[in-house]
PDB file of N, CA and C in Angstrom:
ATOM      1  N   UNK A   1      65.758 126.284 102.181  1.00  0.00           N
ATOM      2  CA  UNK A   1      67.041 126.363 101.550  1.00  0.00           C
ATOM      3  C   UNK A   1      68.051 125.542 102.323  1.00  0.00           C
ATOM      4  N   UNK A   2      68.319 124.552 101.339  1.00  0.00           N
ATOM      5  CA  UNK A   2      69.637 124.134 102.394  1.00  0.00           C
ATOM      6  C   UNK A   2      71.009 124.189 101.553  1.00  0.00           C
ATOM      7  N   UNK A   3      71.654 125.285 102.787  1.00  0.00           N
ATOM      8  CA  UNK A   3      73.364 125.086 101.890  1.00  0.00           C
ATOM      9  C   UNK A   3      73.607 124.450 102.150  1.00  0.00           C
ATOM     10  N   UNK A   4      74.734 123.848 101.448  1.00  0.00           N
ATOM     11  CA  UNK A   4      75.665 122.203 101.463  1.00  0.00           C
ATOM     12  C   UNK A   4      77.148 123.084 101.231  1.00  0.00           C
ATOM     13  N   UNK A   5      78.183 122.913 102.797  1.00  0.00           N
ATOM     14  CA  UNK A   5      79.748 123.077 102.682  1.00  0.00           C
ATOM     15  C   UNK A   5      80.369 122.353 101.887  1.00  0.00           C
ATOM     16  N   UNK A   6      80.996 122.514 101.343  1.00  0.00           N
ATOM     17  CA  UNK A   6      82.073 121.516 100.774  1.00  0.00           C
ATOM     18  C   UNK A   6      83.073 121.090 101.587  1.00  0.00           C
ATOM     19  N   UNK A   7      82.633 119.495 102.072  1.00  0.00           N
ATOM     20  CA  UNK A   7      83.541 119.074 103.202  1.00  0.00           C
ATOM     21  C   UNK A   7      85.172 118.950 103.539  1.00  0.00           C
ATOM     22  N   UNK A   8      85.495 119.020 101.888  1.00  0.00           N
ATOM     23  CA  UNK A   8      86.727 118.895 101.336  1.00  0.00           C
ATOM     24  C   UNK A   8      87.786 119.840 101.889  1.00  0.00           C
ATOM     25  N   UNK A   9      87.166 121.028 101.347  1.00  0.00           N
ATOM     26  CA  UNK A   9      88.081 122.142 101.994  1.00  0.00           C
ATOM     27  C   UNK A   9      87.933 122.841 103.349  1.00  0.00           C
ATOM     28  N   UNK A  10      86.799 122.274 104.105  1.00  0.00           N
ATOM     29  CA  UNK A  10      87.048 122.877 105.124  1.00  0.00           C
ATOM     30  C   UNK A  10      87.329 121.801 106.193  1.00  0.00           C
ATOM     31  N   UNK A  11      88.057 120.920 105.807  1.00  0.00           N
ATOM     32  CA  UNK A  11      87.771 119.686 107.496  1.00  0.00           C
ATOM     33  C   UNK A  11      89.168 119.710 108.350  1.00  0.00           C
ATOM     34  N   UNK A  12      89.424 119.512 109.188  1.00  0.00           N
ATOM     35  CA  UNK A  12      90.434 119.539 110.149  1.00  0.00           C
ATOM     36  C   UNK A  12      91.849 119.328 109.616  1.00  0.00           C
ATOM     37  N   UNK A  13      91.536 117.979 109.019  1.00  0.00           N
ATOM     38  CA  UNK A  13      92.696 117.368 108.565  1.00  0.00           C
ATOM     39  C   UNK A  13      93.470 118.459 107.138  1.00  0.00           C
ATOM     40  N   UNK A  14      92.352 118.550 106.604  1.00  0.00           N
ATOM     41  CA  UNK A  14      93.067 119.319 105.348  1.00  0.00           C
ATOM     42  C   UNK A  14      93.877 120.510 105.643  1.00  0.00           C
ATOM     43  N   UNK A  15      92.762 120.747 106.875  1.00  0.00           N
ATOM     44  CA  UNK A  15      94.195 122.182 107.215  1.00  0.00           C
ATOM     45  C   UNK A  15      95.096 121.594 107.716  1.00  0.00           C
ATOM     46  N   UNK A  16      95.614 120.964 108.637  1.00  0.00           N
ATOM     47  CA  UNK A  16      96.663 120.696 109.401  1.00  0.00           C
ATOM     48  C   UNK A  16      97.204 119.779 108.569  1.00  0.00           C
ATOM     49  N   UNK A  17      96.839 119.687 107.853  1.00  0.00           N
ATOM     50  CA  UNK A  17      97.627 118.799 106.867  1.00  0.00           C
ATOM     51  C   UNK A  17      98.840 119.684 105.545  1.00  0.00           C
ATOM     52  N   UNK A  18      98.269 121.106 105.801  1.00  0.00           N
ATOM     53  CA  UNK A  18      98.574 121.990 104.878  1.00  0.00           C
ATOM     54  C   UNK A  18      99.508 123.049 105.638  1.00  0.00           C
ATOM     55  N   UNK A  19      98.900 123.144 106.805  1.00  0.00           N
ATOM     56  CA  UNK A  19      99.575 123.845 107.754  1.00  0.00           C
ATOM     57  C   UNK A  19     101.092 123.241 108.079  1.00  0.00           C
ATOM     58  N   UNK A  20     101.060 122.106 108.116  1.00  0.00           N
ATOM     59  CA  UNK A  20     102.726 120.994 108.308  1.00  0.00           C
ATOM     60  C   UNK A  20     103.305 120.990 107.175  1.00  0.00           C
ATOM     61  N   UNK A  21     102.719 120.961 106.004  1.00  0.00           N
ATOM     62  CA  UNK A  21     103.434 121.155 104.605  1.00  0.00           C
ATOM     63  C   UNK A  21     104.281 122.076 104.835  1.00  0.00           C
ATOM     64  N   UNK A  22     103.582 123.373 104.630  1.00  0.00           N
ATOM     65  CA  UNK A  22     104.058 124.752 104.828  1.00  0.00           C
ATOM     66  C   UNK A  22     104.967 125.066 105.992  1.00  0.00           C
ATOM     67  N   UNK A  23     104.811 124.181 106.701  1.00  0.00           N
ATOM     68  CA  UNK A  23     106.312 124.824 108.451  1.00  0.00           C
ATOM     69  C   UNK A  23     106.890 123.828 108.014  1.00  0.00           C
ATOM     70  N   UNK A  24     106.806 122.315 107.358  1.00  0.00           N
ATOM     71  CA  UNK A  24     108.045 121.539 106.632  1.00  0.00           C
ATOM     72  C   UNK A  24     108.995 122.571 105.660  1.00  0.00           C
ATOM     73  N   UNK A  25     108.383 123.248 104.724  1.00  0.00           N
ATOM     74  CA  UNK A  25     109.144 123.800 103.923  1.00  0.00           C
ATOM     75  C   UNK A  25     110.035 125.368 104.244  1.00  0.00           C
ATOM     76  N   UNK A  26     108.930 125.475 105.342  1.00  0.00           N
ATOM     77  CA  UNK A  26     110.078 126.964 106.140  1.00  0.00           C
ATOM     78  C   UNK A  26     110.917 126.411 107.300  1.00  0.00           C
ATOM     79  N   UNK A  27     110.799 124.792 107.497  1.00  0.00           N
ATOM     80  CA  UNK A  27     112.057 124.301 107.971  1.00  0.00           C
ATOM     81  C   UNK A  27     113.429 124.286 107.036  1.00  0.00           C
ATOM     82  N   UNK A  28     112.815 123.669 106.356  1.00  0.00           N
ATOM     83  CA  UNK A  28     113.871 123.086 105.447  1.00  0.00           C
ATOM     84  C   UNK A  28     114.588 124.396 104.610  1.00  0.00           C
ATOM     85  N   UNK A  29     113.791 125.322 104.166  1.00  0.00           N
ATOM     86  CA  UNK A  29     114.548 126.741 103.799  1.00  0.00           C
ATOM     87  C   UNK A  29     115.119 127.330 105.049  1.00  0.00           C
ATOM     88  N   UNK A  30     114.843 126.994 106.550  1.00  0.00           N
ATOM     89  CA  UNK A  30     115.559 127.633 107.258  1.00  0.00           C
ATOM     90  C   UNK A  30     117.005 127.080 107.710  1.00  0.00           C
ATOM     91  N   UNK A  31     117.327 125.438 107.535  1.00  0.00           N
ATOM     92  CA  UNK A  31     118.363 124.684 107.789  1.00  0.00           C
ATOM     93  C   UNK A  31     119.094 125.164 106.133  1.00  0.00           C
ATOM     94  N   UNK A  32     118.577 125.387 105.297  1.00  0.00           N
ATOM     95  CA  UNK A  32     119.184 125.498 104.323  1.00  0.00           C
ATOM     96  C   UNK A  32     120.345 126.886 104.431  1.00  0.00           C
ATOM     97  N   UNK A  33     119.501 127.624 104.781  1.00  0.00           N
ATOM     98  CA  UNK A  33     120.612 128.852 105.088  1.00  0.00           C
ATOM     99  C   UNK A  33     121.161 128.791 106.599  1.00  0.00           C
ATOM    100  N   UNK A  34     120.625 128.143 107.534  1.00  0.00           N
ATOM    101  CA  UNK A  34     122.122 127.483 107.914  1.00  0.00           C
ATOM    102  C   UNK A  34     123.256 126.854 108.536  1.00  0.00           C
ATOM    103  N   UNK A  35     123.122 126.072 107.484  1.00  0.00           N
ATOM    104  CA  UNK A  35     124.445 125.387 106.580  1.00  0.00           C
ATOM    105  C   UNK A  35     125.227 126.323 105.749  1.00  0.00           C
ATOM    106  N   UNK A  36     124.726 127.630 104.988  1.00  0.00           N
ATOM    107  CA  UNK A  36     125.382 128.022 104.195  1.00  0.00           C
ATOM    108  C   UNK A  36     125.752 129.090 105.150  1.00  0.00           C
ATOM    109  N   UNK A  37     125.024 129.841 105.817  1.00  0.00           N
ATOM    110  CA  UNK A  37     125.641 130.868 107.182  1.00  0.00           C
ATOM    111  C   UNK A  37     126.581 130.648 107.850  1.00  0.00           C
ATOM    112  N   UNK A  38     126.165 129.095 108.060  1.00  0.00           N
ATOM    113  CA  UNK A  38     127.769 128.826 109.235  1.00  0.00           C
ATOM    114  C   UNK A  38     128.684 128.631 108.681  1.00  0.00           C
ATOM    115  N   UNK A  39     128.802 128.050 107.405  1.00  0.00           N
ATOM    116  CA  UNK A  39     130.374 127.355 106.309  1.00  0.00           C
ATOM    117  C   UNK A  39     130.712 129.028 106.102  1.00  0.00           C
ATOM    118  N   UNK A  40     129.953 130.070 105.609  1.00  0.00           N
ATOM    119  CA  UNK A  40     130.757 131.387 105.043  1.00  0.00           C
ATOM    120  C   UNK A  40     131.247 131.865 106.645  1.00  0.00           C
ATOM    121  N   UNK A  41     130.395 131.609 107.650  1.00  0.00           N
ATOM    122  CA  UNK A  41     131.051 132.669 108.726  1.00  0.00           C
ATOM    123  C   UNK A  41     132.443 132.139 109.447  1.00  0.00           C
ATOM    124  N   UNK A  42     132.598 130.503 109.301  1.00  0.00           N
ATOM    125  CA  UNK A  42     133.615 129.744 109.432  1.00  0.00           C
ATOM    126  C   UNK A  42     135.456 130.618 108.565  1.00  0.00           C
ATOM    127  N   UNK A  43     134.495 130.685 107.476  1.00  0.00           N
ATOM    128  CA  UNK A  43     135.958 131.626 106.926  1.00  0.00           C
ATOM    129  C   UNK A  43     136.124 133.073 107.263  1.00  0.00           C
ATOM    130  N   UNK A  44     135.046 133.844 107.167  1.00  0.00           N
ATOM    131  CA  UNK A  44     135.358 135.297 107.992  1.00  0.00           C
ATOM    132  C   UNK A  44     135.989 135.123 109.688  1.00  0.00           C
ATOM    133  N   UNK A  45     135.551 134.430 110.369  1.00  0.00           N
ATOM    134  CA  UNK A  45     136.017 134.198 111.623  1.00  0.00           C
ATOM    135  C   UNK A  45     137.939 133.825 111.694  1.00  0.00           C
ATOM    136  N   UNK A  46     137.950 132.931 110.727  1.00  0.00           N
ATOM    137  CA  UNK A  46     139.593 132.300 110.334  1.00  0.00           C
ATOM    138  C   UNK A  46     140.020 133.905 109.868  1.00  0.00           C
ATOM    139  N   UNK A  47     139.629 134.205 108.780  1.00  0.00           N
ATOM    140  CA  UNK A  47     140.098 135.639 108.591  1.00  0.00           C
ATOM    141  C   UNK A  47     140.385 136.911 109.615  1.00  0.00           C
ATOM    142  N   UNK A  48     139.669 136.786 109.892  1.00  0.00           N
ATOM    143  CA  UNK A  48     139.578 137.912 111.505  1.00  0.00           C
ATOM    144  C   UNK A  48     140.602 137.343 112.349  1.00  0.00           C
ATOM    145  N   UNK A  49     141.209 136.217 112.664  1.00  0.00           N
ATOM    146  CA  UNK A  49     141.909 135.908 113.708  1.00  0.00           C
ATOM    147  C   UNK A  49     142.862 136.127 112.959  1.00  0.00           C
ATOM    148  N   UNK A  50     143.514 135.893 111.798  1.00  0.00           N
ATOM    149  CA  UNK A  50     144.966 136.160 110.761  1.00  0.00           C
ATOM    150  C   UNK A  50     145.068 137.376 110.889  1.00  0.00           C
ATOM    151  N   UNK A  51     143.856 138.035 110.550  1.00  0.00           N
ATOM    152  CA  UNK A  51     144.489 139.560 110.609  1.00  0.00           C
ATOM    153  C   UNK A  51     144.745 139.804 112.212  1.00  0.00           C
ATOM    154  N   UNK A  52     144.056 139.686 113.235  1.00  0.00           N
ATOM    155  CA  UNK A  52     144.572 140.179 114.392  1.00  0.00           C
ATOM    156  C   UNK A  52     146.032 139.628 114.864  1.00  0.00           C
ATOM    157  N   UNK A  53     146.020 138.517 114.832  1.00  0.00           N
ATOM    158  CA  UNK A  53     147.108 138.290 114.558  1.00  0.00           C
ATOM    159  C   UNK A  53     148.487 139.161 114.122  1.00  0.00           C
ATOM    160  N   UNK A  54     148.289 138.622 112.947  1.00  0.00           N
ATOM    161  CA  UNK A  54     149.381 139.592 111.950  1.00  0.00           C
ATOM    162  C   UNK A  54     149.521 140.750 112.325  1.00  0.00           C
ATOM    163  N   UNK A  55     148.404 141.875 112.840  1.00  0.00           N
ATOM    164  CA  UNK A  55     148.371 143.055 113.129  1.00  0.00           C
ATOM    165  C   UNK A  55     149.410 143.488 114.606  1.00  0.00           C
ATOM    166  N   UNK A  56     149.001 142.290 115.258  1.00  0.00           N
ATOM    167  CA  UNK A  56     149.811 142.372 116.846  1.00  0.00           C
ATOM    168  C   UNK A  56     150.897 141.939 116.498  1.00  0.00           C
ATOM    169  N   UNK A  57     151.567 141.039 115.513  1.00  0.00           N
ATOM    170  CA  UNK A  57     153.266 140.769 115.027  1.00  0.00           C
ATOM    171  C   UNK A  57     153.084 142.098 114.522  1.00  0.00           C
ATOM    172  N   UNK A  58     152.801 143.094 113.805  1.00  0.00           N
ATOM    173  CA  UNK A  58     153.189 144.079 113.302  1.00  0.00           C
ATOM    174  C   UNK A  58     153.415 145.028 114.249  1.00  0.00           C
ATOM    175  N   UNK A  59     152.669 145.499 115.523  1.00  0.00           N
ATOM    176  CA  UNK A  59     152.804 146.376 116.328  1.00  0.00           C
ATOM    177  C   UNK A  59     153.936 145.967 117.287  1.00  0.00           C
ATOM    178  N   UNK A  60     154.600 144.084 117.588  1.00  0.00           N
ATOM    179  CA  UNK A  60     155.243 144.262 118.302  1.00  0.00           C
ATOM    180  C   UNK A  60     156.754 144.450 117.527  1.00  0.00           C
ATOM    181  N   UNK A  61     156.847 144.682 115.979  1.00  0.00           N
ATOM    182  CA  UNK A  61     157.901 144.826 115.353  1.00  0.00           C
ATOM    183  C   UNK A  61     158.046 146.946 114.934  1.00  0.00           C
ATOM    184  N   UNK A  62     156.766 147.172 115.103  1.00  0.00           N
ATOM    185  CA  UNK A  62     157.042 148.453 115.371  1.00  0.00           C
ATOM    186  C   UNK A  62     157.691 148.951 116.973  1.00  0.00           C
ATOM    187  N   UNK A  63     157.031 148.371 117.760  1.00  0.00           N
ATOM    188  CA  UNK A  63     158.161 148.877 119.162  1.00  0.00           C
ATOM    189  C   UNK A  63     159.287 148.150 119.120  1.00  0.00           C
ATOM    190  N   UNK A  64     159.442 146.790 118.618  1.00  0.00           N
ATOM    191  CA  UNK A  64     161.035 146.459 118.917  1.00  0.00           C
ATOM    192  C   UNK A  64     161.827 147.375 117.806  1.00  0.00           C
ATOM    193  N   UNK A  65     161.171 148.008 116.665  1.00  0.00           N
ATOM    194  CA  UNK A  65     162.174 149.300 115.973  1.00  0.00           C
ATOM    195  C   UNK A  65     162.545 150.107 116.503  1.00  0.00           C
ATOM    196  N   UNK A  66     161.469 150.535 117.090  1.00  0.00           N
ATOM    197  CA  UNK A  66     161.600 152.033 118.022  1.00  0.00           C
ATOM    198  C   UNK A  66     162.464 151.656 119.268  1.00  0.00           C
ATOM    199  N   UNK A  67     162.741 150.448 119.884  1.00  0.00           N
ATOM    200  CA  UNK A  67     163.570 150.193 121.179  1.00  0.00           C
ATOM    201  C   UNK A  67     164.897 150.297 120.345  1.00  0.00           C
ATOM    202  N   UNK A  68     164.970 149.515 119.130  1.00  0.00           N
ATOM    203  CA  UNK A  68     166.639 149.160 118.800  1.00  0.00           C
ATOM    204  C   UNK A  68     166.861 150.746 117.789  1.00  0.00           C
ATOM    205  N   UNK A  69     166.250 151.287 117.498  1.00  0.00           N
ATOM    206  CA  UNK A  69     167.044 152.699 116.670  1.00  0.00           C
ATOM    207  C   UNK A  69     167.114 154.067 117.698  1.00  0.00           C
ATOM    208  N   UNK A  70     167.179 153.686 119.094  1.00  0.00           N
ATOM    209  CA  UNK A  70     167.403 154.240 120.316  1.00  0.00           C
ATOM    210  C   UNK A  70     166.055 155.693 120.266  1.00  0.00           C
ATOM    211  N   UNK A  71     164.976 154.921 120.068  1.00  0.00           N
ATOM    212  CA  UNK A  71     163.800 155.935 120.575  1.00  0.00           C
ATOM    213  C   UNK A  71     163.391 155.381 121.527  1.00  0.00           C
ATOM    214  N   UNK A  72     163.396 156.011 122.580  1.00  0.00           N
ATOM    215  CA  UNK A  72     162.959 155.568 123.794  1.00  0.00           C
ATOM    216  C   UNK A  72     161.775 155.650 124.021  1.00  0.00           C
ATOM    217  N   UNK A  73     161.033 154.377 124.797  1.00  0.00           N
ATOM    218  CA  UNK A  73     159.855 154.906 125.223  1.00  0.00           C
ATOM    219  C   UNK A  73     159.769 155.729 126.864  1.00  0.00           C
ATOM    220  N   UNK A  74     158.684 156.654 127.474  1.00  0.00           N
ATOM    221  CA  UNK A  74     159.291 156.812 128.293  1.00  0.00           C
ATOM    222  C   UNK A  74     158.303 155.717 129.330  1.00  0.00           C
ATOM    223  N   UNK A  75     157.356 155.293 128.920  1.00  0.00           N
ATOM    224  CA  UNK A  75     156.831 153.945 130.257  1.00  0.00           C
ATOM    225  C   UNK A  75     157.840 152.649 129.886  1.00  0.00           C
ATOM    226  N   UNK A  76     157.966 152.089 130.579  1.00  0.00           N
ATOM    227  CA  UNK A  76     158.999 150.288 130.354  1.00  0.00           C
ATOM    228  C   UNK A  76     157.876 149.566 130.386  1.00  0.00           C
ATOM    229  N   UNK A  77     156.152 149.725 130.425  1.00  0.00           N
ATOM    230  CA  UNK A  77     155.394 149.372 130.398  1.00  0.00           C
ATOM    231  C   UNK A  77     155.030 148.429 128.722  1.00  0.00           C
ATOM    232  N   UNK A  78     155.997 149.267 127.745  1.00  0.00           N
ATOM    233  CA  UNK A  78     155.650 149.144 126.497  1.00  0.00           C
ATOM    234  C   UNK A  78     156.871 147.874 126.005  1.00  0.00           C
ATOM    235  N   UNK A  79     157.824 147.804 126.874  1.00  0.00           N
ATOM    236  CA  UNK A  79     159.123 146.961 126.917  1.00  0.00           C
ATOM    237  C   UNK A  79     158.727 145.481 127.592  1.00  0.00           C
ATOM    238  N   UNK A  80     157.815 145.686 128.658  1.00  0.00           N
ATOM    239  CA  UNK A  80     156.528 144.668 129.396  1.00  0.00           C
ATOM    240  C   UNK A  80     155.795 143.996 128.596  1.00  0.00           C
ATOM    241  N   UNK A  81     155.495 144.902 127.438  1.00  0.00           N
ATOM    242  CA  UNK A  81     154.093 144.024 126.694  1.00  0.00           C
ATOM    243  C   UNK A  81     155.105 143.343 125.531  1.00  0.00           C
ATOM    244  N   UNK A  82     156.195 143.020 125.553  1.00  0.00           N
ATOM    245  CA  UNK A  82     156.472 142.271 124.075  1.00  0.00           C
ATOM    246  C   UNK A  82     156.195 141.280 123.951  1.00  0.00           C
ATOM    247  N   UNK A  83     156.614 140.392 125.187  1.00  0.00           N
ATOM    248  CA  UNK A  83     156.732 138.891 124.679  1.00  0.00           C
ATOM    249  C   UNK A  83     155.010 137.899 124.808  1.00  0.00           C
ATOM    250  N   UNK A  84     154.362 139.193 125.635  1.00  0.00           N
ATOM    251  CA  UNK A  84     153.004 139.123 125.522  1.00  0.00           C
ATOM    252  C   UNK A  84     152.225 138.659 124.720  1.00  0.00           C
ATOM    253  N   UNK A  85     152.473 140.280 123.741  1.00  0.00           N
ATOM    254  CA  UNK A  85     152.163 140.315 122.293  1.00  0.00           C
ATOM    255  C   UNK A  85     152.690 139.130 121.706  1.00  0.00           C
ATOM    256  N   UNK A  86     154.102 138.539 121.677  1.00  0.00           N
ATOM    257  CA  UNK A  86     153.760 137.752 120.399  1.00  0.00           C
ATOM    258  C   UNK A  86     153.790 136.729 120.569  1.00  0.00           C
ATOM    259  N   UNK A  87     153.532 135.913 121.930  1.00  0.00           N
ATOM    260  CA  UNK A  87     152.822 134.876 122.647  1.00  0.00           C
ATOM    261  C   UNK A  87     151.315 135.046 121.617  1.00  0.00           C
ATOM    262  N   UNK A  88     150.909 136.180 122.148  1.00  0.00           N
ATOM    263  CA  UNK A  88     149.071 136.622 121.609  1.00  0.00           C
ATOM    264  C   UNK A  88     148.846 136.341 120.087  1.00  0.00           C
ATOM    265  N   UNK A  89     149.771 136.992 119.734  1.00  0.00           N
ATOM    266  CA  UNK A  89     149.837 137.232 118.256  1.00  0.00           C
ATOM    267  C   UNK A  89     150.091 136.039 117.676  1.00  0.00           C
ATOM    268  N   UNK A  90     150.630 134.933 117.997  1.00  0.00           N
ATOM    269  CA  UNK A  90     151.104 133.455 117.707  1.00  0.00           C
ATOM    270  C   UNK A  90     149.822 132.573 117.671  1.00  0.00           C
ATOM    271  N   UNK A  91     149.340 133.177 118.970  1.00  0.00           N
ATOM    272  CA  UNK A  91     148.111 132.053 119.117  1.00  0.00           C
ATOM    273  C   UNK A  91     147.282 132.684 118.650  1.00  0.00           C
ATOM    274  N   UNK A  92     146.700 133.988 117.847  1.00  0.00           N
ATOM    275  CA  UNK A  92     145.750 134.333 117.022  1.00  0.00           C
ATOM    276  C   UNK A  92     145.777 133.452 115.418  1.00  0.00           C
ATOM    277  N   UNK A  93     147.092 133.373 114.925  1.00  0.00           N
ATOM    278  CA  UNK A  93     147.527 132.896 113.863  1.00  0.00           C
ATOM    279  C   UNK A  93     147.163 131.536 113.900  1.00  0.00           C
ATOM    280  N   UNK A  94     147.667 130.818 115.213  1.00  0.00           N
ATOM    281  CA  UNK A  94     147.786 129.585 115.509  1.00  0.00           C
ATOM    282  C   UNK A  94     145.794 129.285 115.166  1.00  0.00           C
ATOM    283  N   UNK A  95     145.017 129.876 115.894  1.00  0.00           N
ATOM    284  CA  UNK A  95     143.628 129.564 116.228  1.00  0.00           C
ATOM    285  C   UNK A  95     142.810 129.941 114.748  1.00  0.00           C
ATOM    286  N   UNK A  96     143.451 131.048 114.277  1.00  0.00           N
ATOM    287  CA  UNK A  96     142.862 131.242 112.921  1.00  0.00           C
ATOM    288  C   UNK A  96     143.124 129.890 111.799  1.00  0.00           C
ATOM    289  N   UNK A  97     144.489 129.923 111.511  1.00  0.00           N
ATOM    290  CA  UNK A  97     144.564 128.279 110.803  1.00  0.00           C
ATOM    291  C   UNK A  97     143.986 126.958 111.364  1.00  0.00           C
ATOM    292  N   UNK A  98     143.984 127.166 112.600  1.00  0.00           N
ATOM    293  CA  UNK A  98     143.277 125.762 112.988  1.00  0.00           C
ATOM    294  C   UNK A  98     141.672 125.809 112.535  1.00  0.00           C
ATOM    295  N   UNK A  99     141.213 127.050 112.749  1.00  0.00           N
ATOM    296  CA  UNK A  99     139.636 126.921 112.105  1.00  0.00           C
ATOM    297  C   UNK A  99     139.742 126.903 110.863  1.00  0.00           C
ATOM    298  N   UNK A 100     140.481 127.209 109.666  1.00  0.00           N
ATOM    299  CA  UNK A 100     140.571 127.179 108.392  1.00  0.00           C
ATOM    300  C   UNK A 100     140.982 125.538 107.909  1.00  0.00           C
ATOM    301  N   UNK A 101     141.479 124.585 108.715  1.00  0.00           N
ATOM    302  CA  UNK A 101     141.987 123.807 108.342  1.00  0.00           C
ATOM    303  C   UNK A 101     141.242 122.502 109.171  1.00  0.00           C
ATOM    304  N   UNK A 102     140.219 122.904 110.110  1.00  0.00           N
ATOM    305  CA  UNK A 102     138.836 122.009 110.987  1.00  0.00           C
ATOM    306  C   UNK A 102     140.028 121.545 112.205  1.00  0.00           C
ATOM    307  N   UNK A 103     141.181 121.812 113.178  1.00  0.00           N
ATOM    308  CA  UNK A 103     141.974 121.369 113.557  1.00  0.00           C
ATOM    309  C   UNK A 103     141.531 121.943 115.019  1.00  0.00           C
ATOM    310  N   UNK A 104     141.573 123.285 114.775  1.00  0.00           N
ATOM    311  CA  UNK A 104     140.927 123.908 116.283  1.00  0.00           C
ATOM    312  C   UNK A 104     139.595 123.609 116.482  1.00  0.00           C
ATOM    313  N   UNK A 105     138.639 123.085 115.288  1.00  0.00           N
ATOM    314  CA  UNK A 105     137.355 122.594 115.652  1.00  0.00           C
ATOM    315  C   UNK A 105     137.411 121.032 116.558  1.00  0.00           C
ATOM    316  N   UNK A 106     137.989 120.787 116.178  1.00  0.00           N
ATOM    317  CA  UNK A 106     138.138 119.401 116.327  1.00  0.00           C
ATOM    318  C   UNK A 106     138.673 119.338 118.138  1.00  0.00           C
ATOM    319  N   UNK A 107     139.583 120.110 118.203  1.00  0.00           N
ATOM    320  CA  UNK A 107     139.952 119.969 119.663  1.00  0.00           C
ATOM    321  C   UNK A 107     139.320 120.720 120.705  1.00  0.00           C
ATOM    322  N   UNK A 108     138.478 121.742 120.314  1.00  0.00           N
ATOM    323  CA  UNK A 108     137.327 122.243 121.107  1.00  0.00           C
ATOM    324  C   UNK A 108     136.123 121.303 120.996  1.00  0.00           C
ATOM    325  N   UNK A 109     136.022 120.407 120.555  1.00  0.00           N
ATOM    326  CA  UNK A 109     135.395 119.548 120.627  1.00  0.00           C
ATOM    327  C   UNK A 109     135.682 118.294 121.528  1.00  0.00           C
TER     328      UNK A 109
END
């Protein structure tokens, strides 16, 4: 009896030839998402810095209320952090539009 392989499908080349197909195409589906991962996380990131932002102008307009309608705080610790805050709060805004607009990319670069 003699079996005869079929040389076709089993020879070196055909696999590795099939094997590179197949990690070509789970390359290319893996650059595909991302490109689309990094462009969406580009805007959540811009978002996140607006709101922190905005949030720290909001907290330092809640203590400058509470200083000017004579509620005192009793640390001066809280009279310390203003110009801090909206130094901070400026450059959250500032860093959030610059990534929304490629401006802060560009100069970290």
């Amino acid at each position: 009896m003699n079996y005869r392989i079929n040389q076709n499908i089993f020879s070196p080349e055909d696999i590795l030839d099939q094997f590179l197909a197949s990690l070509n195409s789970f390359c290319k589906l893996i650059n595909d998402f991302a490109v689309i991962f990094f462009f969406n996380v580009r805007f959540i990131f811009a978002f996140v810095l607006l709101v922190i932002g905005a949030l720290t102008l909001v907290k330092l307009r809640g203590i400058y209320k509470m200083e000017r309608t004579g509620i005192k705080s009793e640390n001066k610790s809280e009279s310390q952090l203003r110009k801090p805050r909206l130094v901070l709060g400026i450059i959250y805004i500032i860093m959030g539009i610059g990534v929304l607009t490629g401006y802060f990319t560009s100069f970290l670069i």
